[in-house]
PDB file of N, CA and C in Angstrom:
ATOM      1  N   UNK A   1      33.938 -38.134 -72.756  1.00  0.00           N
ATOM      2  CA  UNK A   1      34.418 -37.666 -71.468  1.00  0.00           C
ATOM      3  C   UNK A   1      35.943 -37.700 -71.473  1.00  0.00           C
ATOM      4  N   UNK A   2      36.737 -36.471 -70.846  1.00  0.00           N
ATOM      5  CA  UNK A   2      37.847 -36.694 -70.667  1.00  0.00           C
ATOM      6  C   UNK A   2      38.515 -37.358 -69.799  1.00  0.00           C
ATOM      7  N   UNK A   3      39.445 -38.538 -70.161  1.00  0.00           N
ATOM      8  CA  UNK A   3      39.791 -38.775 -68.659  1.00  0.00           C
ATOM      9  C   UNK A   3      40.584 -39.014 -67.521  1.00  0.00           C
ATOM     10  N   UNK A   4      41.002 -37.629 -68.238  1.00  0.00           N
ATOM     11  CA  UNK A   4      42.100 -36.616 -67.281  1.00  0.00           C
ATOM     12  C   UNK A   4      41.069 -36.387 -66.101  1.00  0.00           C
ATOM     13  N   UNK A   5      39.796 -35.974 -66.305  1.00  0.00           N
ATOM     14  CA  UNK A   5      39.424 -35.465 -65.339  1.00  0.00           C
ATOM     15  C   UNK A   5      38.621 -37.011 -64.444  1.00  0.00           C
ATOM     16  N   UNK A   6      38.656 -37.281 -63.196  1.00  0.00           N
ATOM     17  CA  UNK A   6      37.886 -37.569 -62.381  1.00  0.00           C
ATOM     18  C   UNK A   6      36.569 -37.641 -62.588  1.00  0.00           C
ATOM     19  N   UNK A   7      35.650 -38.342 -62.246  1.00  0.00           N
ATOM     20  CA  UNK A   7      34.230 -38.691 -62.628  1.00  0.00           C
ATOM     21  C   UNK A   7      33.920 -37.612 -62.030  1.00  0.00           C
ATOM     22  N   UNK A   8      34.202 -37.884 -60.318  1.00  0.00           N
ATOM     23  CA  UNK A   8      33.728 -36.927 -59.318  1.00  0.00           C
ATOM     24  C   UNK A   8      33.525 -35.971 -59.818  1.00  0.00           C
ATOM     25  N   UNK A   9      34.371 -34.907 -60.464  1.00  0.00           N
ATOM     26  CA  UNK A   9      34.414 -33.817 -61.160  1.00  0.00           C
ATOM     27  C   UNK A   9      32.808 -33.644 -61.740  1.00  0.00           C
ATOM     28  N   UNK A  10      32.620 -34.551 -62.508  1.00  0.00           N
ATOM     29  CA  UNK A  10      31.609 -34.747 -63.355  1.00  0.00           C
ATOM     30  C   UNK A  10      30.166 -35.001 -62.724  1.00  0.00           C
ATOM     31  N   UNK A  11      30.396 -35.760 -62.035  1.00  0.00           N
ATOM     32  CA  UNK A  11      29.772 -35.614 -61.079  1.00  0.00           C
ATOM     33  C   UNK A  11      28.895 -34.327 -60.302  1.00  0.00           C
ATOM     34  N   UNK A  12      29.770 -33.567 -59.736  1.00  0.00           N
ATOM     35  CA  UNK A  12      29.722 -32.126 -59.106  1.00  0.00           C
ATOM     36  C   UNK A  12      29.287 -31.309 -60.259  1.00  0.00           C
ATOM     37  N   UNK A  13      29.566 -31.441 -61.731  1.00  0.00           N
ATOM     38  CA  UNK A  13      29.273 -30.935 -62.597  1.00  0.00           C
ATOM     39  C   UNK A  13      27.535 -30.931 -63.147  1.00  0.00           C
ATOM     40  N   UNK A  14      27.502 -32.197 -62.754  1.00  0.00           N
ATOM     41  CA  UNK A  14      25.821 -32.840 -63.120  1.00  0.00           C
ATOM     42  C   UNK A  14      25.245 -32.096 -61.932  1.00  0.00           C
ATOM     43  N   UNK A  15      25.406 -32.277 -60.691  1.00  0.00           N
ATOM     44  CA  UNK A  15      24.561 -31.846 -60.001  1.00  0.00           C
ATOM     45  C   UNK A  15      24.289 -30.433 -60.134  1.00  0.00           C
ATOM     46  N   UNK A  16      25.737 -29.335 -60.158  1.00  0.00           N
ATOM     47  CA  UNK A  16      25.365 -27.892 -60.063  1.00  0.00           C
ATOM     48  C   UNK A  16      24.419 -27.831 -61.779  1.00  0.00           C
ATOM     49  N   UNK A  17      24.597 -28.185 -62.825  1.00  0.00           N
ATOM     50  CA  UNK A  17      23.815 -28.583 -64.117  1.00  0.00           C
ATOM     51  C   UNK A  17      22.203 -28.321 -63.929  1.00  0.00           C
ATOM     52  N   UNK A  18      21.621 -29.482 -62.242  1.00  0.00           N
ATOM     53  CA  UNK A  18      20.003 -29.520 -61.946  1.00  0.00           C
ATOM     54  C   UNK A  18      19.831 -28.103 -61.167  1.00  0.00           C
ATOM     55  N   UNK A  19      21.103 -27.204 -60.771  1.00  0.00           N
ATOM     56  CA  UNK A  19      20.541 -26.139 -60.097  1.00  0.00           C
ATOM     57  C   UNK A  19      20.890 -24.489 -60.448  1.00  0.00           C
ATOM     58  N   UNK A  20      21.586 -24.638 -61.777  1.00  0.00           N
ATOM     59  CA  UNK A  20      22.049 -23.431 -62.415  1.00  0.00           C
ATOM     60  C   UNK A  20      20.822 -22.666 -62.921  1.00  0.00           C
ATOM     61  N   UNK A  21      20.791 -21.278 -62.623  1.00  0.00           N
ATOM     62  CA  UNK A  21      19.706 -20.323 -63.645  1.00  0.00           C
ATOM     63  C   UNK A  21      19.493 -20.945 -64.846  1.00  0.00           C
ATOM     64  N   UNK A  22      21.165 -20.962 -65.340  1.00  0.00           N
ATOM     65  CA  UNK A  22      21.352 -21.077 -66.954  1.00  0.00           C
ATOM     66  C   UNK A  22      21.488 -22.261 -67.399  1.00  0.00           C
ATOM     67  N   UNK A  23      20.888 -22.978 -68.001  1.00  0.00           N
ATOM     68  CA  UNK A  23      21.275 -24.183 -68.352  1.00  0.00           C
ATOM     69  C   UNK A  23      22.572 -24.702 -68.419  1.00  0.00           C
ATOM     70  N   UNK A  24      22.965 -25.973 -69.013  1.00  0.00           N
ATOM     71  CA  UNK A  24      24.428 -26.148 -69.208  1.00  0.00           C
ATOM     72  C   UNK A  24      24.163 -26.876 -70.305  1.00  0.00           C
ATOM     73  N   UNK A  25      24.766 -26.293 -71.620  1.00  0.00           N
ATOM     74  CA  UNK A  25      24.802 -27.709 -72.502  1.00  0.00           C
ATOM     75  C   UNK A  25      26.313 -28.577 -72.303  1.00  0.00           C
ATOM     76  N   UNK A  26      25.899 -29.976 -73.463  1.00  0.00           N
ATOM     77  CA  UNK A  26      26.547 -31.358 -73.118  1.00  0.00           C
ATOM     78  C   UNK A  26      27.589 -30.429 -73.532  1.00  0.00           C
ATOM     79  N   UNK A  27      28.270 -29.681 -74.253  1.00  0.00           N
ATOM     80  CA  UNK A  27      29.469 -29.224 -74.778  1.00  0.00           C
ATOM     81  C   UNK A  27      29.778 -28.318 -73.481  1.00  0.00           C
ATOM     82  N   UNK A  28      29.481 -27.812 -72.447  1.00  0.00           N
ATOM     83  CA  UNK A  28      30.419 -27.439 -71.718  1.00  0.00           C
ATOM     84  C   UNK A  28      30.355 -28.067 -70.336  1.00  0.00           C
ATOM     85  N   UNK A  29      30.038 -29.206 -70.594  1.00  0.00           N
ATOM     86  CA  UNK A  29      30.045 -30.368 -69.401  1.00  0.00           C
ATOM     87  C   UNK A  29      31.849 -30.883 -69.150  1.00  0.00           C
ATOM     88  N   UNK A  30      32.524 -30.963 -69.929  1.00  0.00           N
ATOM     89  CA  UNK A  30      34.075 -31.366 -70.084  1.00  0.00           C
ATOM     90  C   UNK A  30      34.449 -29.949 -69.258  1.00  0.00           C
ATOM     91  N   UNK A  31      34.318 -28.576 -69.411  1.00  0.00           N
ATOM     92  CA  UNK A  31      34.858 -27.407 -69.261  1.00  0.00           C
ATOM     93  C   UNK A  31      34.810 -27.231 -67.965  1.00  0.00           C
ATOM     94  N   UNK A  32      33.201 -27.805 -67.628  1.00  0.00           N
ATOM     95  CA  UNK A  32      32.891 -26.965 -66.113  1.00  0.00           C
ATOM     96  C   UNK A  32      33.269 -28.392 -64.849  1.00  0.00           C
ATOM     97  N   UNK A  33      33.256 -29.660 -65.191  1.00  0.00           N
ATOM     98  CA  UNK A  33      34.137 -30.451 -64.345  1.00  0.00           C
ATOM     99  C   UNK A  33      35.461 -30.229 -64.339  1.00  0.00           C
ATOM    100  N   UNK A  34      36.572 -29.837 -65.401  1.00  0.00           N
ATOM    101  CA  UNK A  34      37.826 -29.528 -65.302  1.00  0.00           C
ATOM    102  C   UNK A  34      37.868 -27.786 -64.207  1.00  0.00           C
ATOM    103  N   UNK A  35      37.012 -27.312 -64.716  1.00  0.00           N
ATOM    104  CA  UNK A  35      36.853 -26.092 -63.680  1.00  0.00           C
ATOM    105  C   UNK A  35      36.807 -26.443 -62.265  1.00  0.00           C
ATOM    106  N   UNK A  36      35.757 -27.383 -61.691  1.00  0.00           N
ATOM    107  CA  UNK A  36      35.205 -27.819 -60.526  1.00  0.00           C
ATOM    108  C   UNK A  36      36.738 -28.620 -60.028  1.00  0.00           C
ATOM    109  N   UNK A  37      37.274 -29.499 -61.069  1.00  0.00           N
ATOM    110  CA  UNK A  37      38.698 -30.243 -60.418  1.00  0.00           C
ATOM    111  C   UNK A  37      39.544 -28.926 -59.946  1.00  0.00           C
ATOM    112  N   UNK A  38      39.672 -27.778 -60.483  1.00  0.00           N
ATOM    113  CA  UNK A  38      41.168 -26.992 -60.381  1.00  0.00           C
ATOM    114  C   UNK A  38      40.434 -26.311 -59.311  1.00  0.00           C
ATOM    115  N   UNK A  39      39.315 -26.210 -58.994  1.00  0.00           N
ATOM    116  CA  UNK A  39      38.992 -25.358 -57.768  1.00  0.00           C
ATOM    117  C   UNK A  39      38.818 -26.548 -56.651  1.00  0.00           C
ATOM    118  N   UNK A  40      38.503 -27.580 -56.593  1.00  0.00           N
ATOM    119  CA  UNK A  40      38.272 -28.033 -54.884  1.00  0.00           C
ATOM    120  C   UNK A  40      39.720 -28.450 -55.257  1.00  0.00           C
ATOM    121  N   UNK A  41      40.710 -28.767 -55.875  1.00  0.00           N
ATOM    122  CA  UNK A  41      42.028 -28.998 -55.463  1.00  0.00           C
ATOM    123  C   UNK A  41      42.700 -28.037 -55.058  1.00  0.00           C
ATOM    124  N   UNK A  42      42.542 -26.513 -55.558  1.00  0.00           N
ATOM    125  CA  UNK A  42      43.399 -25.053 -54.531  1.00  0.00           C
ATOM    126  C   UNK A  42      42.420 -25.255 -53.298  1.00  0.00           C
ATOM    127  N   UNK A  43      41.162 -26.001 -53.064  1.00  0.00           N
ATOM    128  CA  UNK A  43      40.145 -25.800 -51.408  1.00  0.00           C
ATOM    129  C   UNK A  43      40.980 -26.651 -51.022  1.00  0.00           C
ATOM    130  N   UNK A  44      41.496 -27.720 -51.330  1.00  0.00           N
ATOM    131  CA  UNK A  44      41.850 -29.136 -50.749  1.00  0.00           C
ATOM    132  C   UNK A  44      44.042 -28.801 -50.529  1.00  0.00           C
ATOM    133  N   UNK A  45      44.327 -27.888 -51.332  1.00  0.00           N
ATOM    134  CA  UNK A  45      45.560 -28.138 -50.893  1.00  0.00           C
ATOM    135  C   UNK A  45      45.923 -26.151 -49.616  1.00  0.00           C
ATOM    136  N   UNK A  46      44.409 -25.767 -49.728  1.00  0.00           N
ATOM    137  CA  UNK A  46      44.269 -24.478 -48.442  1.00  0.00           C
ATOM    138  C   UNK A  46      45.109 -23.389 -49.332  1.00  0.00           C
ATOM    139  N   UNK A  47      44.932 -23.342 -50.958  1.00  0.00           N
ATOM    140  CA  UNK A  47      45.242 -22.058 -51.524  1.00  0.00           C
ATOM    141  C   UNK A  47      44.397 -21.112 -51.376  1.00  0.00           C
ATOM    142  N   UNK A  48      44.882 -19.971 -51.538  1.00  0.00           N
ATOM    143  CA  UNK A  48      43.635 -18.665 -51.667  1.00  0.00           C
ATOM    144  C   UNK A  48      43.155 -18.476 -53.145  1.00  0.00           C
ATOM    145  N   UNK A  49      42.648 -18.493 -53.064  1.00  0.00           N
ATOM    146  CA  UNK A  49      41.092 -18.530 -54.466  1.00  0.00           C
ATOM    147  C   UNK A  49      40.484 -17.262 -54.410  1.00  0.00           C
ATOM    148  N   UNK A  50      40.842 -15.870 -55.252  1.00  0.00           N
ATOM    149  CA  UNK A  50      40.482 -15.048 -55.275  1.00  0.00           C
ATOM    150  C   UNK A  50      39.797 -14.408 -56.521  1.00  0.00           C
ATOM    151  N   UNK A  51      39.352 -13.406 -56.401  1.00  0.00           N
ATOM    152  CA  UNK A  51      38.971 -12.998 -58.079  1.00  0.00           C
ATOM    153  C   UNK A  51      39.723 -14.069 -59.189  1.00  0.00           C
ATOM    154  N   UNK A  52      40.773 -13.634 -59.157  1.00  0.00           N
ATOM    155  CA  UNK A  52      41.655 -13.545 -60.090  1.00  0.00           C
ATOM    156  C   UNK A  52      42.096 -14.801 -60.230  1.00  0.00           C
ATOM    157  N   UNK A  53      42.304 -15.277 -59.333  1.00  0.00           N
ATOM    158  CA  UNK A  53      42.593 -17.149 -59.586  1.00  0.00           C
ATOM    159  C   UNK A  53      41.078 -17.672 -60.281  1.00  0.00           C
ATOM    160  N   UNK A  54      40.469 -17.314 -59.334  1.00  0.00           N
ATOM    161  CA  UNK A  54      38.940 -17.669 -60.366  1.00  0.00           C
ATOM    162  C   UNK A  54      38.687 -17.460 -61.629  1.00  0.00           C
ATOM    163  N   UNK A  55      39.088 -16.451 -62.353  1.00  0.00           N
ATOM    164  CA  UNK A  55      39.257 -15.794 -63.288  1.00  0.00           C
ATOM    165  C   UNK A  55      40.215 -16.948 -64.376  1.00  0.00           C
ATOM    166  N   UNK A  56      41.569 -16.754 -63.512  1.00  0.00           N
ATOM    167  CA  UNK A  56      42.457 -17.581 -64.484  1.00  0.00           C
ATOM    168  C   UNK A  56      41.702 -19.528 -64.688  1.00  0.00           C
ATOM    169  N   UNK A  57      41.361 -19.785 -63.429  1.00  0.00           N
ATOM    170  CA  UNK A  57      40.734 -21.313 -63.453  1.00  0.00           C
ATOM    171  C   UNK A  57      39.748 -21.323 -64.756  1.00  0.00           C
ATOM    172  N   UNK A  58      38.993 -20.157 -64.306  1.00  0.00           N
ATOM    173  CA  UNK A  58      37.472 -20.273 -65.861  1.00  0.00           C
ATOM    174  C   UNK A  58      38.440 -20.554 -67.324  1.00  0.00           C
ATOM    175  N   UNK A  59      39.261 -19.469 -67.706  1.00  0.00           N
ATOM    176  CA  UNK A  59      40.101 -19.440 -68.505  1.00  0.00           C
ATOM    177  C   UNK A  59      40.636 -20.262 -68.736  1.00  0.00           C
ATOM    178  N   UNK A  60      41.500 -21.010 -67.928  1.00  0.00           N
ATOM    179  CA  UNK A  60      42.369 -22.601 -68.026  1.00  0.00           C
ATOM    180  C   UNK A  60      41.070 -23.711 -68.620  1.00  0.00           C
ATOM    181  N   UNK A  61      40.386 -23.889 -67.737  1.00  0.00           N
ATOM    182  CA  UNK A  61      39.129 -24.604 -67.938  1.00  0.00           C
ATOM    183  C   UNK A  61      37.932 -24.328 -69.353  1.00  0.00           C
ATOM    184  N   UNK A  62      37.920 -23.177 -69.898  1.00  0.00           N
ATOM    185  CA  UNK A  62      37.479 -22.732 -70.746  1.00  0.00           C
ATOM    186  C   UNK A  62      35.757 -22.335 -70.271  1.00  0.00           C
ATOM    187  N   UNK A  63      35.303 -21.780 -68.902  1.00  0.00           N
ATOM    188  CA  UNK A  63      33.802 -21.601 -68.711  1.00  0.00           C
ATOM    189  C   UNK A  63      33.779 -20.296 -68.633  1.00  0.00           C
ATOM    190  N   UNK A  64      32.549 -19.776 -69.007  1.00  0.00           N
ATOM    191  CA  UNK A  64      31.857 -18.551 -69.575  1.00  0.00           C
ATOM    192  C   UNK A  64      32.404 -18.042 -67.613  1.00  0.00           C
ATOM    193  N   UNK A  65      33.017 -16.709 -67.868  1.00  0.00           N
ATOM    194  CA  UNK A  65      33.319 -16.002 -66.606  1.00  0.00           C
ATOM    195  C   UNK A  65      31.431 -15.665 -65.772  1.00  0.00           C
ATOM    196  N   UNK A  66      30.488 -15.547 -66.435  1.00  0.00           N
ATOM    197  CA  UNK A  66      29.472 -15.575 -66.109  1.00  0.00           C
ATOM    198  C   UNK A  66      29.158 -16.356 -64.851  1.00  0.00           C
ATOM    199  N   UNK A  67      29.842 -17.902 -64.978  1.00  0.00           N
ATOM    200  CA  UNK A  67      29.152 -18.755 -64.277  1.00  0.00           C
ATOM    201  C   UNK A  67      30.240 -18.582 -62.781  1.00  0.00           C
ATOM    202  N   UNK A  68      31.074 -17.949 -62.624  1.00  0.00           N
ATOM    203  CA  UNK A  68      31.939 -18.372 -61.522  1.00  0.00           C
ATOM    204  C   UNK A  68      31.269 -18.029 -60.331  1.00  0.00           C
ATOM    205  N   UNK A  69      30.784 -16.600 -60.137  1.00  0.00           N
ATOM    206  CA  UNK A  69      29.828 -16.227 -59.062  1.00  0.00           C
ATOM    207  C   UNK A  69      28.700 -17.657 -58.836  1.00  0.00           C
ATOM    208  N   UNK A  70      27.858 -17.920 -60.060  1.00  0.00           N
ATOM    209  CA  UNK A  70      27.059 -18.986 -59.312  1.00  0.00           C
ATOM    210  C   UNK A  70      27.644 -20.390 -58.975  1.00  0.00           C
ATOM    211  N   UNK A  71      28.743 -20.595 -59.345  1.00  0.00           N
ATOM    212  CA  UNK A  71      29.302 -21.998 -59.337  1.00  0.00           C
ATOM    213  C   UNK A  71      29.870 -21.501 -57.633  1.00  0.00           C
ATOM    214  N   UNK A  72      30.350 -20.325 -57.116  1.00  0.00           N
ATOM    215  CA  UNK A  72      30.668 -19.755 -55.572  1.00  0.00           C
ATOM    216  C   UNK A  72      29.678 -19.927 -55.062  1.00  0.00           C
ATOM    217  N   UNK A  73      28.489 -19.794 -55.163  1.00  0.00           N
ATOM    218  CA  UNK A  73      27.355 -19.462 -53.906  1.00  0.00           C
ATOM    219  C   UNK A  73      27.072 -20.966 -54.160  1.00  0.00           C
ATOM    220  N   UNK A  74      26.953 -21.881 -55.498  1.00  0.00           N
ATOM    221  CA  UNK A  74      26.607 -23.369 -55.480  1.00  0.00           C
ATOM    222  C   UNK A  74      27.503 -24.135 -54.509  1.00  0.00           C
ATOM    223  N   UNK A  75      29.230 -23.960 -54.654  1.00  0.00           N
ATOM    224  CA  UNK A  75      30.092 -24.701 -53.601  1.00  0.00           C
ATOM    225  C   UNK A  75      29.352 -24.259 -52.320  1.00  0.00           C
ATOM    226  N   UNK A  76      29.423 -23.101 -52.147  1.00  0.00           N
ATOM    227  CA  UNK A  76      28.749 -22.563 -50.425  1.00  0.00           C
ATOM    228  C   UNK A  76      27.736 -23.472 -50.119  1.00  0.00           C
ATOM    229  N   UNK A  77      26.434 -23.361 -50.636  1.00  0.00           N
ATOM    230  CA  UNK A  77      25.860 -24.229 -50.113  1.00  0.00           C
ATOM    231  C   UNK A  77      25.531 -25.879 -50.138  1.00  0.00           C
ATOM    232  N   UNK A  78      26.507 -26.551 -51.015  1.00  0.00           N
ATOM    233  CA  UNK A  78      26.630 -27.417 -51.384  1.00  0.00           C
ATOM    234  C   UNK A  78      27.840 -28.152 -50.179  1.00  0.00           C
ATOM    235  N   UNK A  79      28.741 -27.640 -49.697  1.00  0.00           N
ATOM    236  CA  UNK A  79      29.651 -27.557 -48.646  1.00  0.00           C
ATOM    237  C   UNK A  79      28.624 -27.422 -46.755  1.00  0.00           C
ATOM    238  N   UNK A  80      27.938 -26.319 -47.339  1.00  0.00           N
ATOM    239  CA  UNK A  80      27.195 -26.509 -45.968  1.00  0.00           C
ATOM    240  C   UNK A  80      25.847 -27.646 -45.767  1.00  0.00           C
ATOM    241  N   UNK A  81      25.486 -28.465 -46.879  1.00  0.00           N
ATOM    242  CA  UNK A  81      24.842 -29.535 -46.707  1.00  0.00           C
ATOM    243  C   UNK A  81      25.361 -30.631 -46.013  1.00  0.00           C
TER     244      UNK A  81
END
């Protein structure tokens, strides 16, 4: 585990993990919590998060552009719980 990143991260990572279509293997468990940190920190400091920031976050973070749409509708309802 890296630990730059926050558990929490990892955390949020495990859970969207039990509810993704696609599986997640252990090798992009580091990728998609560093993803999950750079996105609720632009929610948490009220940046706009658009395509394209999404885009660049996957990229920074290194996750398959595939997953960003479901990792969006996972925050949505994961936020409205």
């Amino acid at each position: 585990m890296n630990q730059e990143i926050p558990l929490k991260f990892y955390d949020i990572a495990d859970e969207y993990s039990t509810e993704t279509a696609k599986p997640v293997s252990e090798s992009e468990r580091d990728a998609l919590a560093r993803y999950f940190q750079l996105l609720l920190e632009r929610l948490m400091n009220n940046e706009e998060i658009d395509e394209a920031a999404q885009q660049t976050m996957a990229d920074e973070a290194g996750i398959d552009a595939g997953r960003i749409d479901e990792i969006a509708n996972f925050l949505n309802q994961w936020g409205n719980e």
